[in-house]
C-alpha atoms as a PDB file:
ATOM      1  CA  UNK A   1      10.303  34.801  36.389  1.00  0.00           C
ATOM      2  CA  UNK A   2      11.054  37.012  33.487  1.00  0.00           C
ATOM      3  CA  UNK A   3       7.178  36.770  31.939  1.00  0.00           C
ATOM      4  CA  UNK A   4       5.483  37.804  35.145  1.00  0.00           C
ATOM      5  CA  UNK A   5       6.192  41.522  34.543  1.00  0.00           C
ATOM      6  CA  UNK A   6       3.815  40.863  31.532  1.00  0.00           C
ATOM      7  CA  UNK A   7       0.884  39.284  33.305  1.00  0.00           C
ATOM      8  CA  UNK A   8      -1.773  41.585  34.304  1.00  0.00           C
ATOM      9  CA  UNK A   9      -3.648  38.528  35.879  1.00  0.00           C
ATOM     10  CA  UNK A  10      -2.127  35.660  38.609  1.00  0.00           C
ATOM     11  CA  UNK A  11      -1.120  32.454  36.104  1.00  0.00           C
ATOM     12  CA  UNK A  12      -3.564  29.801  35.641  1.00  0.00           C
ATOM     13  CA  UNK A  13      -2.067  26.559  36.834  1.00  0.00           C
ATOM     14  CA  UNK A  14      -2.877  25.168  33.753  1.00  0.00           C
ATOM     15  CA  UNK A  15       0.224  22.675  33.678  1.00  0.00           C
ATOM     16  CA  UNK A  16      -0.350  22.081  37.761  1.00  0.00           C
ATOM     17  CA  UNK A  17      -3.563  20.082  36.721  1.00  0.00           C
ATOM     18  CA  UNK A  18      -2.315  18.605  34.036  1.00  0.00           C
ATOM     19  CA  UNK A  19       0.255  16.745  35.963  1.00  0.00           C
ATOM     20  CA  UNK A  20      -2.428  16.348  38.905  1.00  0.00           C
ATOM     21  CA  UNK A  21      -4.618  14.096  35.902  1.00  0.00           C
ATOM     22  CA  UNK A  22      -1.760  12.670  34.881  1.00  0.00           C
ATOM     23  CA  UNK A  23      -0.639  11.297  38.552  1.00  0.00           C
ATOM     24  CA  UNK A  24      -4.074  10.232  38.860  1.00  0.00           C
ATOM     25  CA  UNK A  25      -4.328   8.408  36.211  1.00  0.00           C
ATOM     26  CA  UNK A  26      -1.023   6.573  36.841  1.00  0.00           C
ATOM     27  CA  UNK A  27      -2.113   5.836  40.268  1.00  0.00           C
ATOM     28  CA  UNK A  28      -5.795   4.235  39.728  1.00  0.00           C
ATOM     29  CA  UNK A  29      -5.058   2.946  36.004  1.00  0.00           C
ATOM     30  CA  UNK A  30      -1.602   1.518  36.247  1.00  0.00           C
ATOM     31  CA  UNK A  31      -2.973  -2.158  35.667  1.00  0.00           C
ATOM     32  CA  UNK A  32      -4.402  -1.358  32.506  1.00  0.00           C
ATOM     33  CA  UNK A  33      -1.395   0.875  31.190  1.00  0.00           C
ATOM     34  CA  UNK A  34       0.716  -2.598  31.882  1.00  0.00           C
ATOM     35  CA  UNK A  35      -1.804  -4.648  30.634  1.00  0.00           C
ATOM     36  CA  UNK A  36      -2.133  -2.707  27.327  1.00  0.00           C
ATOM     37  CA  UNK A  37       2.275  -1.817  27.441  1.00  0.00           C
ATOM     38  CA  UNK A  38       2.099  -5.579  27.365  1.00  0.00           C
ATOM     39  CA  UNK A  39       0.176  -6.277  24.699  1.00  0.00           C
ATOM     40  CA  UNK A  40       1.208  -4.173  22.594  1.00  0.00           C
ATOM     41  CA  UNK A  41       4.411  -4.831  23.046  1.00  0.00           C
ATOM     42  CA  UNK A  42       4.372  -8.396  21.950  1.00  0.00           C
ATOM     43  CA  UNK A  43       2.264  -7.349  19.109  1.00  0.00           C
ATOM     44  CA  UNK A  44       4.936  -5.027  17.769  1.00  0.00           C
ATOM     45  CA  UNK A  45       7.794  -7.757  18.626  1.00  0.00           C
ATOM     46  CA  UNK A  46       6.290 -10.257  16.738  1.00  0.00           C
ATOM     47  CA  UNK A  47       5.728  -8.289  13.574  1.00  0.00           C
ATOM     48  CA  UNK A  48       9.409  -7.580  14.209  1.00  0.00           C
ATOM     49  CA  UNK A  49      11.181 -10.811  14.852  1.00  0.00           C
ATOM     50  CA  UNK A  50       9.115 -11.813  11.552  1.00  0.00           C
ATOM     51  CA  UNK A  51      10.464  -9.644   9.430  1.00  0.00           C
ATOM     52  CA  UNK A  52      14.135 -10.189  10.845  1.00  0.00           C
ATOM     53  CA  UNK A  53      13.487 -14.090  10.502  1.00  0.00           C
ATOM     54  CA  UNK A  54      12.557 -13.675   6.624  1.00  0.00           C
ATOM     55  CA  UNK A  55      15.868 -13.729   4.702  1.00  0.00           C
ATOM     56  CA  UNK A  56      15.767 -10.135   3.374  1.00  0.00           C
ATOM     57  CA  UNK A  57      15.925 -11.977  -0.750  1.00  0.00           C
ATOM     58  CA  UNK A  58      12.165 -13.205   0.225  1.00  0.00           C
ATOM     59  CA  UNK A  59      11.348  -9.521   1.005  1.00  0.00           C
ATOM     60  CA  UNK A  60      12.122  -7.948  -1.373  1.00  0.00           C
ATOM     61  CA  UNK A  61      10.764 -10.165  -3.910  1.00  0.00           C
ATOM     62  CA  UNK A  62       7.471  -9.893  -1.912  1.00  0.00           C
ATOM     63  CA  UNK A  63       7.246  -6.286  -1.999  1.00  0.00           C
ATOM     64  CA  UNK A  64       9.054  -6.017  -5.549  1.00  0.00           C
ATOM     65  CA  UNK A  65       6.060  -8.510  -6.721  1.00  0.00           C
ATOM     66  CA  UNK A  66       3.349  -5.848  -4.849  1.00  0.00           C
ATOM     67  CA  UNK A  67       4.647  -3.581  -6.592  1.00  0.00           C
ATOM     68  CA  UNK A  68       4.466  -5.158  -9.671  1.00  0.00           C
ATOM     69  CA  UNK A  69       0.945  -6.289  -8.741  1.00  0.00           C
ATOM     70  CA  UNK A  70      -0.189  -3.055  -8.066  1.00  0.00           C
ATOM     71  CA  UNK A  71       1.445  -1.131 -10.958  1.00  0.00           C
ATOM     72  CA  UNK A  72      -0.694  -3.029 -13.114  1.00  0.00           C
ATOM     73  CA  UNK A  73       2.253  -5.575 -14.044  1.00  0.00           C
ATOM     74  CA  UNK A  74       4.544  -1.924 -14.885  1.00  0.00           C
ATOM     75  CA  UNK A  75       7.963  -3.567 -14.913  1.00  0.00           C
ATOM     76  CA  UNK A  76       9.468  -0.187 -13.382  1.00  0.00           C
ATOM     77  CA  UNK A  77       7.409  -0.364 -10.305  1.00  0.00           C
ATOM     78  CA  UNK A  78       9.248  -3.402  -8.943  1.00  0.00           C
ATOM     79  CA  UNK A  79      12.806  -2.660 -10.106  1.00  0.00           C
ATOM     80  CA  UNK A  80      12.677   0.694  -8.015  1.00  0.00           C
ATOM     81  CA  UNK A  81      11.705  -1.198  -4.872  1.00  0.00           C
ATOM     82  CA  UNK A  82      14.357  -4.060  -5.846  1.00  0.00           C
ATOM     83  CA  UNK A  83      16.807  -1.255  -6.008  1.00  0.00           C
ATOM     84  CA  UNK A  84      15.860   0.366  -3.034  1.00  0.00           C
ATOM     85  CA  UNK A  85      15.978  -2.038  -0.779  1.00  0.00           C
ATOM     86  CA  UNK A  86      19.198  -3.661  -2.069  1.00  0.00           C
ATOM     87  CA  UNK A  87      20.630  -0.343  -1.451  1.00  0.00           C
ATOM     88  CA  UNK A  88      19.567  -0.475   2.159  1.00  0.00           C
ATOM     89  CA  UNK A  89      20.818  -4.036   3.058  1.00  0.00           C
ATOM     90  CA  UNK A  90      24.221  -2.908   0.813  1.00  0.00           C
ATOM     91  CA  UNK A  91      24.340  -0.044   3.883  1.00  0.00           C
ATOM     92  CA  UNK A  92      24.155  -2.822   6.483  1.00  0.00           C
ATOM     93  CA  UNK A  93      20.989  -1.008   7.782  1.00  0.00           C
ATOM     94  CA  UNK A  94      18.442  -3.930   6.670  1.00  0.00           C
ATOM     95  CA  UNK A  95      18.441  -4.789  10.733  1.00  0.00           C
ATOM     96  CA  UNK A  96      17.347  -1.403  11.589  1.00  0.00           C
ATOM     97  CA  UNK A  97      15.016  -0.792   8.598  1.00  0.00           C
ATOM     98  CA  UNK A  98      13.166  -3.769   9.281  1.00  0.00           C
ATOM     99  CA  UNK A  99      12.415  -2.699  12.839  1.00  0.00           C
ATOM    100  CA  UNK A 100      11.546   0.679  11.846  1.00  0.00           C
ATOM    101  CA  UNK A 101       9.365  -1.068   9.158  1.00  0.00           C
ATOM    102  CA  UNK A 102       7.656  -3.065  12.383  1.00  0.00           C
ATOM    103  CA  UNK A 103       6.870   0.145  13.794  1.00  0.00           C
ATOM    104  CA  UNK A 104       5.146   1.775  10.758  1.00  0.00           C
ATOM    105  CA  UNK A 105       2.951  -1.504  10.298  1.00  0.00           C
ATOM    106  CA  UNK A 106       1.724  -1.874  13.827  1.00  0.00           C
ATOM    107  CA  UNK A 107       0.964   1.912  14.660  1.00  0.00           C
ATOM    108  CA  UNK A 108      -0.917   2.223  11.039  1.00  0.00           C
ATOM    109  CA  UNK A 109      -2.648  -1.141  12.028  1.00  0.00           C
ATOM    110  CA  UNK A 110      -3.530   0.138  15.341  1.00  0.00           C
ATOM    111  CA  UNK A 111      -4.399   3.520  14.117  1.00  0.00           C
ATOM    112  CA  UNK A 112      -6.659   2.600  11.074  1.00  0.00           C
ATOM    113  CA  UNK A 113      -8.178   0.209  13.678  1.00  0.00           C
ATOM    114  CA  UNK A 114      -9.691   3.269  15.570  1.00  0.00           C
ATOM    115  CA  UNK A 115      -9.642   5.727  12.783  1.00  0.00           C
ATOM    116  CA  UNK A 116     -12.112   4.224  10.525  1.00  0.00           C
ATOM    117  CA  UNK A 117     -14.574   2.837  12.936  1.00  0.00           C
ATOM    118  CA  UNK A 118     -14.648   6.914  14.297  1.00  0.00           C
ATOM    119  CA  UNK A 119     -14.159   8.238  10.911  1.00  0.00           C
ATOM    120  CA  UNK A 120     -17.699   6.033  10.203  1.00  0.00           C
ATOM    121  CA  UNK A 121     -19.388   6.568  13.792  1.00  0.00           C
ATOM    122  CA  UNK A 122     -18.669  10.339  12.533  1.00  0.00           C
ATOM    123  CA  UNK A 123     -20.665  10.330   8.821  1.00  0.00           C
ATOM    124  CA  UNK A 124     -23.142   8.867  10.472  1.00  0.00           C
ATOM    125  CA  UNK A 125     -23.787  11.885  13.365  1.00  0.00           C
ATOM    126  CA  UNK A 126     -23.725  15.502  12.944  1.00  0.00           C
ATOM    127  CA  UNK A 127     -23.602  15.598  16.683  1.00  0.00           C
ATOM    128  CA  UNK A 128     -20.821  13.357  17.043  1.00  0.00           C
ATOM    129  CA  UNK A 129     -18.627  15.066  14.000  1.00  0.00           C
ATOM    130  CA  UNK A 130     -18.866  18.339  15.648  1.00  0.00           C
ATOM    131  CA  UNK A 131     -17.563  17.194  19.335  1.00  0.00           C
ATOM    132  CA  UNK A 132     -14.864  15.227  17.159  1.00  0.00           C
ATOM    133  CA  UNK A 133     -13.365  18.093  15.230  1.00  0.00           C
ATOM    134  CA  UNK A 134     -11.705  19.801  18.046  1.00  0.00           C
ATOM    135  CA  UNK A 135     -10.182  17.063  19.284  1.00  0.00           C
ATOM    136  CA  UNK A 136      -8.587  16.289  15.514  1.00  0.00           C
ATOM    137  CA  UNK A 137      -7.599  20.027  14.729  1.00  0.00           C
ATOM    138  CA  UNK A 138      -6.402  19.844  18.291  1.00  0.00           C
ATOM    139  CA  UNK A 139      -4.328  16.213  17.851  1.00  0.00           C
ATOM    140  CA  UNK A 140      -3.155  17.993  13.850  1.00  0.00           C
ATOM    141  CA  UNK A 141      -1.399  20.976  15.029  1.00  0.00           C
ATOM    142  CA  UNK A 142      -0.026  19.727  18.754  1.00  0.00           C
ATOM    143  CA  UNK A 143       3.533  19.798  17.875  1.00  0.00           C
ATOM    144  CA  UNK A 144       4.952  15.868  17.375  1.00  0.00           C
ATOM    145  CA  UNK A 145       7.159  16.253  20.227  1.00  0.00           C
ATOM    146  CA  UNK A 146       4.500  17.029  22.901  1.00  0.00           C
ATOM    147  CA  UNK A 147       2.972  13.363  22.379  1.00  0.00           C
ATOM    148  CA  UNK A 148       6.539  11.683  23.538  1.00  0.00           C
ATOM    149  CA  UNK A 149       5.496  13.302  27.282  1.00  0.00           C
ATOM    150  CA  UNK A 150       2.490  11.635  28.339  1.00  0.00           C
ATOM    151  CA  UNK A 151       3.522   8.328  26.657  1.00  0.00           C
ATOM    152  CA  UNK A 152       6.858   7.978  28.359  1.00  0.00           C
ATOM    153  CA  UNK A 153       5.197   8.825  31.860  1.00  0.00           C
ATOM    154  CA  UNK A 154       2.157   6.098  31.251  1.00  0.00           C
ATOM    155  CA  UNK A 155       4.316   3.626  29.154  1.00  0.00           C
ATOM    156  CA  UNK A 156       8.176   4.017  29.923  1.00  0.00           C
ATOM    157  CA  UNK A 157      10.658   3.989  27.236  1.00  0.00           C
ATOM    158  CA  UNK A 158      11.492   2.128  24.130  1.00  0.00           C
ATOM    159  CA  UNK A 159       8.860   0.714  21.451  1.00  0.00           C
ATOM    160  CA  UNK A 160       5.482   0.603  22.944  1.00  0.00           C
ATOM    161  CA  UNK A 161       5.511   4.314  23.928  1.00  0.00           C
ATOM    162  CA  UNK A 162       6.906   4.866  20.399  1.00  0.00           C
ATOM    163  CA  UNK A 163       3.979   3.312  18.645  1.00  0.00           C
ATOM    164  CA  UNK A 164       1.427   5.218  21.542  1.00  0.00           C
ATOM    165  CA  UNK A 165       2.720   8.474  20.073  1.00  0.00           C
ATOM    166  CA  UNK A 166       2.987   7.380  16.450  1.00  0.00           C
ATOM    167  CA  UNK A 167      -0.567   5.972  16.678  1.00  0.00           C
ATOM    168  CA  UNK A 168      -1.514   9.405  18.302  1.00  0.00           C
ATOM    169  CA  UNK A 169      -0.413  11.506  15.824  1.00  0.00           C
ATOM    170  CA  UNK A 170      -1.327   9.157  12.136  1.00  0.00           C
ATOM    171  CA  UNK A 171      -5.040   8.947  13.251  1.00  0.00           C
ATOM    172  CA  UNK A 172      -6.419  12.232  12.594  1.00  0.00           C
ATOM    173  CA  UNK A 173      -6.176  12.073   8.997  1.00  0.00           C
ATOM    174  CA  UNK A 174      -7.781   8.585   8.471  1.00  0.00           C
ATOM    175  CA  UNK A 175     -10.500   9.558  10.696  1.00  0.00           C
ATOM    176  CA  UNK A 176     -10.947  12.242   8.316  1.00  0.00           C
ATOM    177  CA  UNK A 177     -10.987  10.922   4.842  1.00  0.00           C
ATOM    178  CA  UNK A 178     -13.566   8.197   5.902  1.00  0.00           C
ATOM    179  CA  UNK A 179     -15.840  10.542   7.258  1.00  0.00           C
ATOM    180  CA  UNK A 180     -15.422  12.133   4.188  1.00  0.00           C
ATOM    181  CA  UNK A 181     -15.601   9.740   1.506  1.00  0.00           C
ATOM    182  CA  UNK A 182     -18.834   8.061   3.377  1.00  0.00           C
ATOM    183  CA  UNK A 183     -20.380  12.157   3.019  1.00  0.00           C
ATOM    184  CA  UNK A 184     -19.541  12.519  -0.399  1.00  0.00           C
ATOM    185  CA  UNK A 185     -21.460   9.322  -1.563  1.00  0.00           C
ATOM    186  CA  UNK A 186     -24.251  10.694  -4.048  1.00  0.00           C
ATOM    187  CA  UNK A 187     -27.851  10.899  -2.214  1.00  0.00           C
ATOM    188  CA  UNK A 188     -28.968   8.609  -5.030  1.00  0.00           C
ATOM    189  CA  UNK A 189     -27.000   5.704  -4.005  1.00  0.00           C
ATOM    190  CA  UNK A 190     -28.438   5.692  -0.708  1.00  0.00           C
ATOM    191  CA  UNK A 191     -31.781   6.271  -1.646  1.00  0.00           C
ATOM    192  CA  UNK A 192     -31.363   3.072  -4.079  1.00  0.00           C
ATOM    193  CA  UNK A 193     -30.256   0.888  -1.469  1.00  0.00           C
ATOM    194  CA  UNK A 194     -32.723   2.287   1.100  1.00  0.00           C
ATOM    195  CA  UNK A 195     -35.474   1.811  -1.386  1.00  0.00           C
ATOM    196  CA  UNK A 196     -34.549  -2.275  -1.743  1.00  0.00           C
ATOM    197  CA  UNK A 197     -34.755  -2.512   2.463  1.00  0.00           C
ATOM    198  CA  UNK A 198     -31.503  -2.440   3.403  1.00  0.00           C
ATOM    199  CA  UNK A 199     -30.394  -2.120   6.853  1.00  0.00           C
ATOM    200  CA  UNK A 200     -27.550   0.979   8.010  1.00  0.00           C
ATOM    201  CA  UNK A 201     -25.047  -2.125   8.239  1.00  0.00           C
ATOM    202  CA  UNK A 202     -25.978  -4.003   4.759  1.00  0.00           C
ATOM    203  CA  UNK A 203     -25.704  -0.364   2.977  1.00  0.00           C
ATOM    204  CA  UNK A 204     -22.279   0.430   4.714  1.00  0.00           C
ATOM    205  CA  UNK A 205     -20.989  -2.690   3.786  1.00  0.00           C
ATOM    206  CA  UNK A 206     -22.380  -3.116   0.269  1.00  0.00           C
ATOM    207  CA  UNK A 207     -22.638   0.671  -0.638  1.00  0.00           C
ATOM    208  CA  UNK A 208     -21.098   3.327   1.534  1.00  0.00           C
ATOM    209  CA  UNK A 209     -17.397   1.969   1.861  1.00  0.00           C
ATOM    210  CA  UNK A 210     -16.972   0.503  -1.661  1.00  0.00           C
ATOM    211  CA  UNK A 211     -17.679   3.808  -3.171  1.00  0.00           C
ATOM    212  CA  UNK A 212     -15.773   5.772  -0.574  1.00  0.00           C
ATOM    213  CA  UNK A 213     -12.408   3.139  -0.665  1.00  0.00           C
ATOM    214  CA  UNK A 214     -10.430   5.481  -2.579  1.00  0.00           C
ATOM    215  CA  UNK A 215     -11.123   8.491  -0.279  1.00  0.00           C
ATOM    216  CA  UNK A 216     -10.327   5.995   2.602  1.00  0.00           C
ATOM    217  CA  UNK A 217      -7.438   4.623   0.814  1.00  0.00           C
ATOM    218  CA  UNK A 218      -6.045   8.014   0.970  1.00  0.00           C
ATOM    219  CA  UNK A 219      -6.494   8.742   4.075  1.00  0.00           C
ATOM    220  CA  UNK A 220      -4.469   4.985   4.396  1.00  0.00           C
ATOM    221  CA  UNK A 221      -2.015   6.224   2.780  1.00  0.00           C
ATOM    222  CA  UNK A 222      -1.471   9.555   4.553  1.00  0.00           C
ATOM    223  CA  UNK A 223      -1.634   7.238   8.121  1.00  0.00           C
ATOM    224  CA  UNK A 224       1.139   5.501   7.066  1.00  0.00           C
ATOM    225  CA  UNK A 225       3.296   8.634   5.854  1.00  0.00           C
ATOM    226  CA  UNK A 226       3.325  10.356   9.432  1.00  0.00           C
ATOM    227  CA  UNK A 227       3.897   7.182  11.004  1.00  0.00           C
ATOM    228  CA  UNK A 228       6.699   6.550   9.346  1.00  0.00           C
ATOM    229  CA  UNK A 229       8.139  10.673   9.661  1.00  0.00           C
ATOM    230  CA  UNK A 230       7.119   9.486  13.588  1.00  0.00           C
ATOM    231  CA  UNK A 231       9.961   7.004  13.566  1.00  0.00           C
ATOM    232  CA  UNK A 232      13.021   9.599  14.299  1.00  0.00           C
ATOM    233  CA  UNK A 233      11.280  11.620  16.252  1.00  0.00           C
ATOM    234  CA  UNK A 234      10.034   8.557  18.726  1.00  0.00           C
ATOM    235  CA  UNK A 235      13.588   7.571  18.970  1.00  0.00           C
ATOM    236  CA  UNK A 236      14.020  10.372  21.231  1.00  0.00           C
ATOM    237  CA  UNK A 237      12.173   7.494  23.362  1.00  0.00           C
ATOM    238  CA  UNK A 238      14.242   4.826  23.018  1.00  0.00           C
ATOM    239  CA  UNK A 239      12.306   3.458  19.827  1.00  0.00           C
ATOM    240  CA  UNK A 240      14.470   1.626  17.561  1.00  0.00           C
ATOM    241  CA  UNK A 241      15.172   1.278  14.339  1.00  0.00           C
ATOM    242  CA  UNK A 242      16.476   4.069  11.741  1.00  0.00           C
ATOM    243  CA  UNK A 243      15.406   6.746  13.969  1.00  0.00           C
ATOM    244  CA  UNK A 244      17.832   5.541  16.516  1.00  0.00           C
ATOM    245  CA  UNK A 245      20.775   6.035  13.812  1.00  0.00           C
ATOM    246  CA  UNK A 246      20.020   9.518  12.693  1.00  0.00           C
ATOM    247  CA  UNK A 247      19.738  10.550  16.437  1.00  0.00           C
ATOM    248  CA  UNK A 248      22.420   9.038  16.682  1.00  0.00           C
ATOM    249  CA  UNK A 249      24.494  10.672  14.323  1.00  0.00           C
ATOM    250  CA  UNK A 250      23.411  13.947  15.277  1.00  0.00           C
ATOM    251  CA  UNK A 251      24.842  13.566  18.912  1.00  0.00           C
ATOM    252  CA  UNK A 252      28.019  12.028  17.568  1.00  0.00           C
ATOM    253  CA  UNK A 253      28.030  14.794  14.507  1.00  0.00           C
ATOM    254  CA  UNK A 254      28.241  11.727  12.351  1.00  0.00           C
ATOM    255  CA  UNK A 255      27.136  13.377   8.827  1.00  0.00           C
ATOM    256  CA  UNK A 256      27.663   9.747   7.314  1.00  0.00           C
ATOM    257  CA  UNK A 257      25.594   7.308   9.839  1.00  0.00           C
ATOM    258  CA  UNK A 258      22.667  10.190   9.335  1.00  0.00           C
ATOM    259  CA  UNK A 259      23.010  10.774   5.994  1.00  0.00           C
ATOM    260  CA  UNK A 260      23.104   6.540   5.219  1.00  0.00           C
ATOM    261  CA  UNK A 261      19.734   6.232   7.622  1.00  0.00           C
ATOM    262  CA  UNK A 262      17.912   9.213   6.533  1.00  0.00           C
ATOM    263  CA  UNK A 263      18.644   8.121   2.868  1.00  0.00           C
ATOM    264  CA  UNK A 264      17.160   4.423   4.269  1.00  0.00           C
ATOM    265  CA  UNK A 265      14.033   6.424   5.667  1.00  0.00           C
ATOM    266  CA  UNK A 266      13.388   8.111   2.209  1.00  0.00           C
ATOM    267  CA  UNK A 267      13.521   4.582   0.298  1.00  0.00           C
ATOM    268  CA  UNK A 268      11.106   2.707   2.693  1.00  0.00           C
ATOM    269  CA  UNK A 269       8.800   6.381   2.566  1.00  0.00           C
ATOM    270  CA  UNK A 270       9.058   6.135  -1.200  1.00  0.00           C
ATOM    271  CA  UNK A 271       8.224   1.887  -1.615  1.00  0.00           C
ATOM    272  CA  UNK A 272       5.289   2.352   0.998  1.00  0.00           C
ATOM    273  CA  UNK A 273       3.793   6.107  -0.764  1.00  0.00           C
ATOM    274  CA  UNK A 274       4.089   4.345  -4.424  1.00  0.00           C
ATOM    275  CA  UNK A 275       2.261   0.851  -3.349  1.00  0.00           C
ATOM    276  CA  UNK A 276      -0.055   2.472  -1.140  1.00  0.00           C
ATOM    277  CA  UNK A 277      -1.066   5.050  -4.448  1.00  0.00           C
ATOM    278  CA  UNK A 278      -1.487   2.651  -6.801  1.00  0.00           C
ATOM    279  CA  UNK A 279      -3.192   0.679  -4.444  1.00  0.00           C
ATOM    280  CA  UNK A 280      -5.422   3.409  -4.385  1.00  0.00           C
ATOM    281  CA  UNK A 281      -5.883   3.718  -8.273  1.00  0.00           C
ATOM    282  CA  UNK A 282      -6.553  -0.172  -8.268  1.00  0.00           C
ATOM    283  CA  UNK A 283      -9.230   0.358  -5.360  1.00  0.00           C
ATOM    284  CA  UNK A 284     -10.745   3.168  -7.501  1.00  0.00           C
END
């Protein structure tokens, strides 16, 4: 090979072992990789076939009356995600955006299910934020792509290994922002509630996470933003949804089909950043 004039020591077989752990886990664990592919994948199929048995009117007037809600009755809030989405289904892309819409909901679900617990476990240990920070810096800056690898080899194609990845790669920042927002709680709060006897759980639950919801909420918020950017990229999977129609364009050097699903992308990124804020300013 080209780089081997370069080396001045023999190549570690770095990517040898890696595919050694990998075999070896396929081998001993494959039960539980079905068991879980399984799962998941009716979990993701029914939030899916929901949405696509809703007539798309009801949806919208759901999420237009969120948005309203959340706005603090702002008429403008709900007209913009009205618009949006009537824009989408006038594209004949409400099929795809709903699926796509199924992914983003069960990978943040799944995510924030493990971020927040570890986000928690981590304000409360020193130790166990230290051994954790690697790993996120580590999970933050692996480039999106890598994660498709391992999930296709352990999970095949199509939605479940999508979500695998997309879960994979939303978590870090939610783990963070909890840890966070339970750290920046002012000592005097906890000395107040350790002062009327109560227990870690009673002051995590009554103190700790009320104070630290809008830190959390963020961190919410930025879970579901990389889930959904996740969404093209896992199409490259056999994921479906928009993703599947940009990728699609770009083999067929469709400008219009990408340009119509990207634009589709944006709307759903922009209805889901805007409730998700002002569900944050509600929270705070």
């Amino acid at each position: 090979m080209a780089g081997d004039s370069y080396a001045i020591f023999p190549k570690i077989p770095l990517g040898e072992a890696v595919e050694y752990i990998v075999d070896w886990i396929d081998t001993y664990f494959g039960w539980l990789l079905d068991a879980i592919s399984f799962v998941l994948d009716v979990f993701i199929s029914a939030i899916k076939d929901l949405l696509l048995f809703i007539p798309s009117f009801i949806i919208i007037l759901i999420l237009a009356a969120a948005g309203w809600y959340v706005s603090n009755k702002d008429w403008k809030m709900p007209v913009l995600i009205a618009a949006g989405l009537l824009l989408i289904q006038n594209l004949r892309l409400w099929p795809e955006s709903m699926e796509t819409l199924a992914l983003v909901i069960s990978s943040t679900f799944v995510a924030l299910l493990i971020a927040i617990p570890t986000g928690i476990a981590a304000s409360r240990s020193d130790a166990f934020d230290s051994m954790l920070r690697p790993f996120l810096d580590f999970m933050q800056t692996m480039p999106s792509f890598v994660y498709l690898i391992p999930a296709v080899i352990f999970f095949g194609l199509g939605d479940v290994p999508g979500m695998i990845a997309t879960v994979i790669f939303a978590m870090p920042p939610a783990i963070r922002l909890t840890n966070l927002g339970i750290r920046q709680i002012p000592k005097e709060l906890n000395e107040v509630a350790d002062s009327f006897g109560a227990t870690p759980n009673q002051k995590l639950i009554k103190v700790q996470l009320p104070v630290a919801m809008p830190t959390i909420m963020a961190g919410v918020n930025q879970c579901i933003m990389l889930a959904l950017s996740m969404t093209v990229i896992a199409s490259m999977i056999a994921a479906g949804g928009l993703g599947l129609n940009v990728l699609t364009g770009i083999q067929r050097v469709d400008i219009g089909m990408g340009f119509e699903a990207g634009l589709a992308i944006v709307i759903i990124a922009i209805i889901l950043d805007r409730l998700s804020q002002n569900l944050i300013k509600t929270t705070a």
